[in-house]
N, C-alpha and C. Protein backbone atom coordinates (compact mmCIF):
# COMPACT_ATOMS: atom_id res chain seq x y z
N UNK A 1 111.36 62.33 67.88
CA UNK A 1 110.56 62.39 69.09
C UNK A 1 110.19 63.84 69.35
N UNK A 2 108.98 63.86 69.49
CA UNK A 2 108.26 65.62 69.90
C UNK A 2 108.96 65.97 71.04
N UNK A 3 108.46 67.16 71.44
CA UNK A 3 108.88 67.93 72.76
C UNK A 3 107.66 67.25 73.58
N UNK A 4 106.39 67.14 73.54
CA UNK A 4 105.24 66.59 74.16
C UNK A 4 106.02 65.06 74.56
N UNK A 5 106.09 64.63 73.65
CA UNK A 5 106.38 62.94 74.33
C UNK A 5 107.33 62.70 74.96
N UNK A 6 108.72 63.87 75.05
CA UNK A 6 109.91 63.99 75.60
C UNK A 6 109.74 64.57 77.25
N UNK A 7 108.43 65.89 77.41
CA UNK A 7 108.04 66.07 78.48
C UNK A 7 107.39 65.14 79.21
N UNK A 8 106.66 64.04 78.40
CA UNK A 8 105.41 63.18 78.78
C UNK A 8 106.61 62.14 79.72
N UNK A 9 107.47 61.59 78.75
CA UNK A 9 108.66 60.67 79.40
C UNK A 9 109.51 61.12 80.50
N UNK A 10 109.46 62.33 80.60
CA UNK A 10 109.79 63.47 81.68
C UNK A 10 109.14 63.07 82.91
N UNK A 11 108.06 63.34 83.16
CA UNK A 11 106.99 63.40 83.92
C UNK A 11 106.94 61.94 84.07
N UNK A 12 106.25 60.94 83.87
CA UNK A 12 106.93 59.83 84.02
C UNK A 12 107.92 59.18 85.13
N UNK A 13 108.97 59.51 84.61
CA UNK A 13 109.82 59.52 84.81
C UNK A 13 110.42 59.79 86.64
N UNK A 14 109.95 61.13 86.76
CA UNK A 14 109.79 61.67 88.00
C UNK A 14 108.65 61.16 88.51
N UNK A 15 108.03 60.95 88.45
CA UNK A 15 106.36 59.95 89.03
C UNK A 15 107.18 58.75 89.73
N UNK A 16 107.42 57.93 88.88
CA UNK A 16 107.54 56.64 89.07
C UNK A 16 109.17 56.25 89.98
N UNK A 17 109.83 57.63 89.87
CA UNK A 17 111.54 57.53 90.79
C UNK A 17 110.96 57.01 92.35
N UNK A 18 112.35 56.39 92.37
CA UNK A 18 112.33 55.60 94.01
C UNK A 18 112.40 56.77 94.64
N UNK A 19 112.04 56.56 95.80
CA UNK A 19 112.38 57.37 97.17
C UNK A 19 114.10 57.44 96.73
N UNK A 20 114.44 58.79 97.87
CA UNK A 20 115.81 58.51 97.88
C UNK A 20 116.44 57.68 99.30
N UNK A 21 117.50 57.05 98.43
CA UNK A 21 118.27 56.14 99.10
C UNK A 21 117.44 54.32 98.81
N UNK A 22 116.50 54.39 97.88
CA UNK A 22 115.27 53.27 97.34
C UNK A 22 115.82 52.79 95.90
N UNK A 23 115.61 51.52 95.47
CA UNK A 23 115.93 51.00 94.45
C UNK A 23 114.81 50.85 93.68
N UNK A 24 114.62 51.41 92.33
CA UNK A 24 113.77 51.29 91.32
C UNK A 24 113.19 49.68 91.74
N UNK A 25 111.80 50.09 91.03
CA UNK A 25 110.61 48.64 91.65
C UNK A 25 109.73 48.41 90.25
N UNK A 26 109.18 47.57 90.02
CA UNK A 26 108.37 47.54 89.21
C UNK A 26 106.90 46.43 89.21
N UNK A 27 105.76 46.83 89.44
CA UNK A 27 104.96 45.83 90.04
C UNK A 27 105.00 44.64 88.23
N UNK A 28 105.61 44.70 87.39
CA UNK A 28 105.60 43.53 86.38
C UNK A 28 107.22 42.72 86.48
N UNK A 29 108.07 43.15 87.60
CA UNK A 29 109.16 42.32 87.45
C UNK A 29 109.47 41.26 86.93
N UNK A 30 110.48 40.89 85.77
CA UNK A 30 110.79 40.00 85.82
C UNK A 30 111.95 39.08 86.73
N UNK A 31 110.76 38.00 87.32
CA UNK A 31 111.43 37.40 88.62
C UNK A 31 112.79 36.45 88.47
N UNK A 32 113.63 36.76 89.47
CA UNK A 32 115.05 36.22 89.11
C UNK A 32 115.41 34.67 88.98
N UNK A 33 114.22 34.10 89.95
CA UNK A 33 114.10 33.03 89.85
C UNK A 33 113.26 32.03 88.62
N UNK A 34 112.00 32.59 88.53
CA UNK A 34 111.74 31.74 87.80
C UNK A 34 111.47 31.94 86.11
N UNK A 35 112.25 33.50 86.31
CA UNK A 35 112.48 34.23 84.86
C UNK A 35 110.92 34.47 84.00
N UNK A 36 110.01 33.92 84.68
CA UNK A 36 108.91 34.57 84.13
C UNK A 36 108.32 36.33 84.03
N UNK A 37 108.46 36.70 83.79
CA UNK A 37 107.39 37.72 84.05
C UNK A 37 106.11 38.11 84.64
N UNK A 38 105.90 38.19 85.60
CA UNK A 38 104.60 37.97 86.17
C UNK A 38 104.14 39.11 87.06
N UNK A 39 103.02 39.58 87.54
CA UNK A 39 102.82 40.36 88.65
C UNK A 39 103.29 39.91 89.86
N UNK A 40 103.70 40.98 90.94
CA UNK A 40 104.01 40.37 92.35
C UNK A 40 103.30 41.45 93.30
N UNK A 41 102.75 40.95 94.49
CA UNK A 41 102.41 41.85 95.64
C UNK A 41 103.62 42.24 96.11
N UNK A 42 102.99 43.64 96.16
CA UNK A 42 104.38 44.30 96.80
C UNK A 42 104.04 44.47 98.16
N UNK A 43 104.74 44.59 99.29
CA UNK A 43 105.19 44.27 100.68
C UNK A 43 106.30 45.25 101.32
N UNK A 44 106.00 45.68 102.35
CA UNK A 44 107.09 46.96 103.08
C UNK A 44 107.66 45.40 104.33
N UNK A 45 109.17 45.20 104.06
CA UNK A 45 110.12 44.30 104.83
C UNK A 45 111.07 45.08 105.24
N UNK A 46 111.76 45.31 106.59
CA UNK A 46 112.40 46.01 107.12
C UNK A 46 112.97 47.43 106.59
N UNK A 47 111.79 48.58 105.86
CA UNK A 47 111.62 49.24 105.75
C UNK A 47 111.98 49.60 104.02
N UNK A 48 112.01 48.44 103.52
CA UNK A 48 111.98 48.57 102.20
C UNK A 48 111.41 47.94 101.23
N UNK A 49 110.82 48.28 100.29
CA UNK A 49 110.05 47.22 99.39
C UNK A 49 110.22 46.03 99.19
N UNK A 50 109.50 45.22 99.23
CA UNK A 50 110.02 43.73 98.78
C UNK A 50 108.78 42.97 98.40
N UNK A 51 109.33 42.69 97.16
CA UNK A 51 108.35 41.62 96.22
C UNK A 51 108.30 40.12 96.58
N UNK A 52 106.85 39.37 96.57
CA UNK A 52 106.54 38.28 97.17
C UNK A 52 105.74 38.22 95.47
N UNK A 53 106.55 36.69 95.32
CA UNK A 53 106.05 36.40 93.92
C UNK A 53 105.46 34.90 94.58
N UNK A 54 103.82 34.89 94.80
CA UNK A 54 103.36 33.66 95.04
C UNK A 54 103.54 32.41 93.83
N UNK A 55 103.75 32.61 92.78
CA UNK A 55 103.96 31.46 92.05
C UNK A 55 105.47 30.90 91.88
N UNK A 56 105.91 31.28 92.95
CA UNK A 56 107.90 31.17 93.27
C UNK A 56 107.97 30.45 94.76
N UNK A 57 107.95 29.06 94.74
CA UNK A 57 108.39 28.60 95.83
C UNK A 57 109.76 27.82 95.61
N UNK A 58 110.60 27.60 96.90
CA UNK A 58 110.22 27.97 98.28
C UNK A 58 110.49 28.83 98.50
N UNK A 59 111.20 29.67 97.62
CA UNK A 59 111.54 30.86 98.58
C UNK A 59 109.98 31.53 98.49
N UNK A 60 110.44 32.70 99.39
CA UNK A 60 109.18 33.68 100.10
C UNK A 60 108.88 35.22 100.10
N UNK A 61 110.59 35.35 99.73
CA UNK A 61 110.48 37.63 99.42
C UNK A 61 112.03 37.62 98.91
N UNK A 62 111.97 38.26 97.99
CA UNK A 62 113.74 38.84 97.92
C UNK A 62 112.91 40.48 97.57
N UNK A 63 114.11 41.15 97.90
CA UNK A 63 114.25 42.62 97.70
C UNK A 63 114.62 43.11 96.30
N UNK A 64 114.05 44.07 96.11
CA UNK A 64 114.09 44.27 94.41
C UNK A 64 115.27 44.43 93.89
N UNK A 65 116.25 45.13 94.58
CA UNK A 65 117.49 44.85 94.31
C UNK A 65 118.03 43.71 94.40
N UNK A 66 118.18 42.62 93.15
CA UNK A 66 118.42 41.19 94.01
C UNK A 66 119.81 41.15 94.26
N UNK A 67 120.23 41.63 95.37
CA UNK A 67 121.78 41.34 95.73
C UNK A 67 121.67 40.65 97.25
N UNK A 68 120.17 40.99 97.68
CA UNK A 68 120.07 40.16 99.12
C UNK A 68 119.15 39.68 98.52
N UNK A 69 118.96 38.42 98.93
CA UNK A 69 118.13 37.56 98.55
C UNK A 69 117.44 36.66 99.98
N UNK A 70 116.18 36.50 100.25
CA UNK A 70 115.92 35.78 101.42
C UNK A 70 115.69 34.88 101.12
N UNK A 71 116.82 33.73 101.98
CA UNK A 71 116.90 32.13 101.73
C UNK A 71 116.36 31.65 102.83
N UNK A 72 115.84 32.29 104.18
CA UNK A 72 115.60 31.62 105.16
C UNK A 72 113.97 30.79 104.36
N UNK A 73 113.82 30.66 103.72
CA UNK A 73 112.28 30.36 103.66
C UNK A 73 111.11 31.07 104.22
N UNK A 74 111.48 32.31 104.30
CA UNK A 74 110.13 33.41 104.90
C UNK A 74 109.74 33.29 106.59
N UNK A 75 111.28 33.15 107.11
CA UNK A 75 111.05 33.04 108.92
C UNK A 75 110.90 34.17 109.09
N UNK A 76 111.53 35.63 108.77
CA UNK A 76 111.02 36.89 109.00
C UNK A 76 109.71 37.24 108.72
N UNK A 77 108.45 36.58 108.52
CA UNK A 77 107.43 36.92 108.57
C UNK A 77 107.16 37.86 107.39
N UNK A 78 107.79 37.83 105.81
CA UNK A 78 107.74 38.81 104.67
C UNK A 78 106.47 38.11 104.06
């Protein structure tokens, strides 16, 4: 690997970092539920990112970190 493609992955790298105290995001997630791969609109939910994968019902938003997961069926308005 060059020094160019090592800086390039560098740069990158720092571009694309979460905010701090933010969990890495990716608008091609692969979704936990329906294990596809797909695009998702991304969405600001109580002050943190959260992916709304319309071809994933019923649920309605989980947070990219999936350790919370929203089961209400999308009563918070995500």
């Amino acid at each position: 690997m060059s020094t160019t493609e090592v800086e390039t992955m560098t740069a990158r790298a720092v571009a694309f970092a979460p905010a701090p105290g933010r969990s890495r995001w990716s608008l091609a997630a692969r979704c936990p539920f329906c294990g596809y791969t797909h695009l998702h609109s991304v969405h600001r939910w109580a002050g943190a990112p959260v992916v709304k994968a319309a071809r994933c019902c019923p649920w309605r938003a989980y947070r990219v970190r999936v350790t919370t997961v929203d089961l209400t069926g999308g009563a918070s308005d995500a």
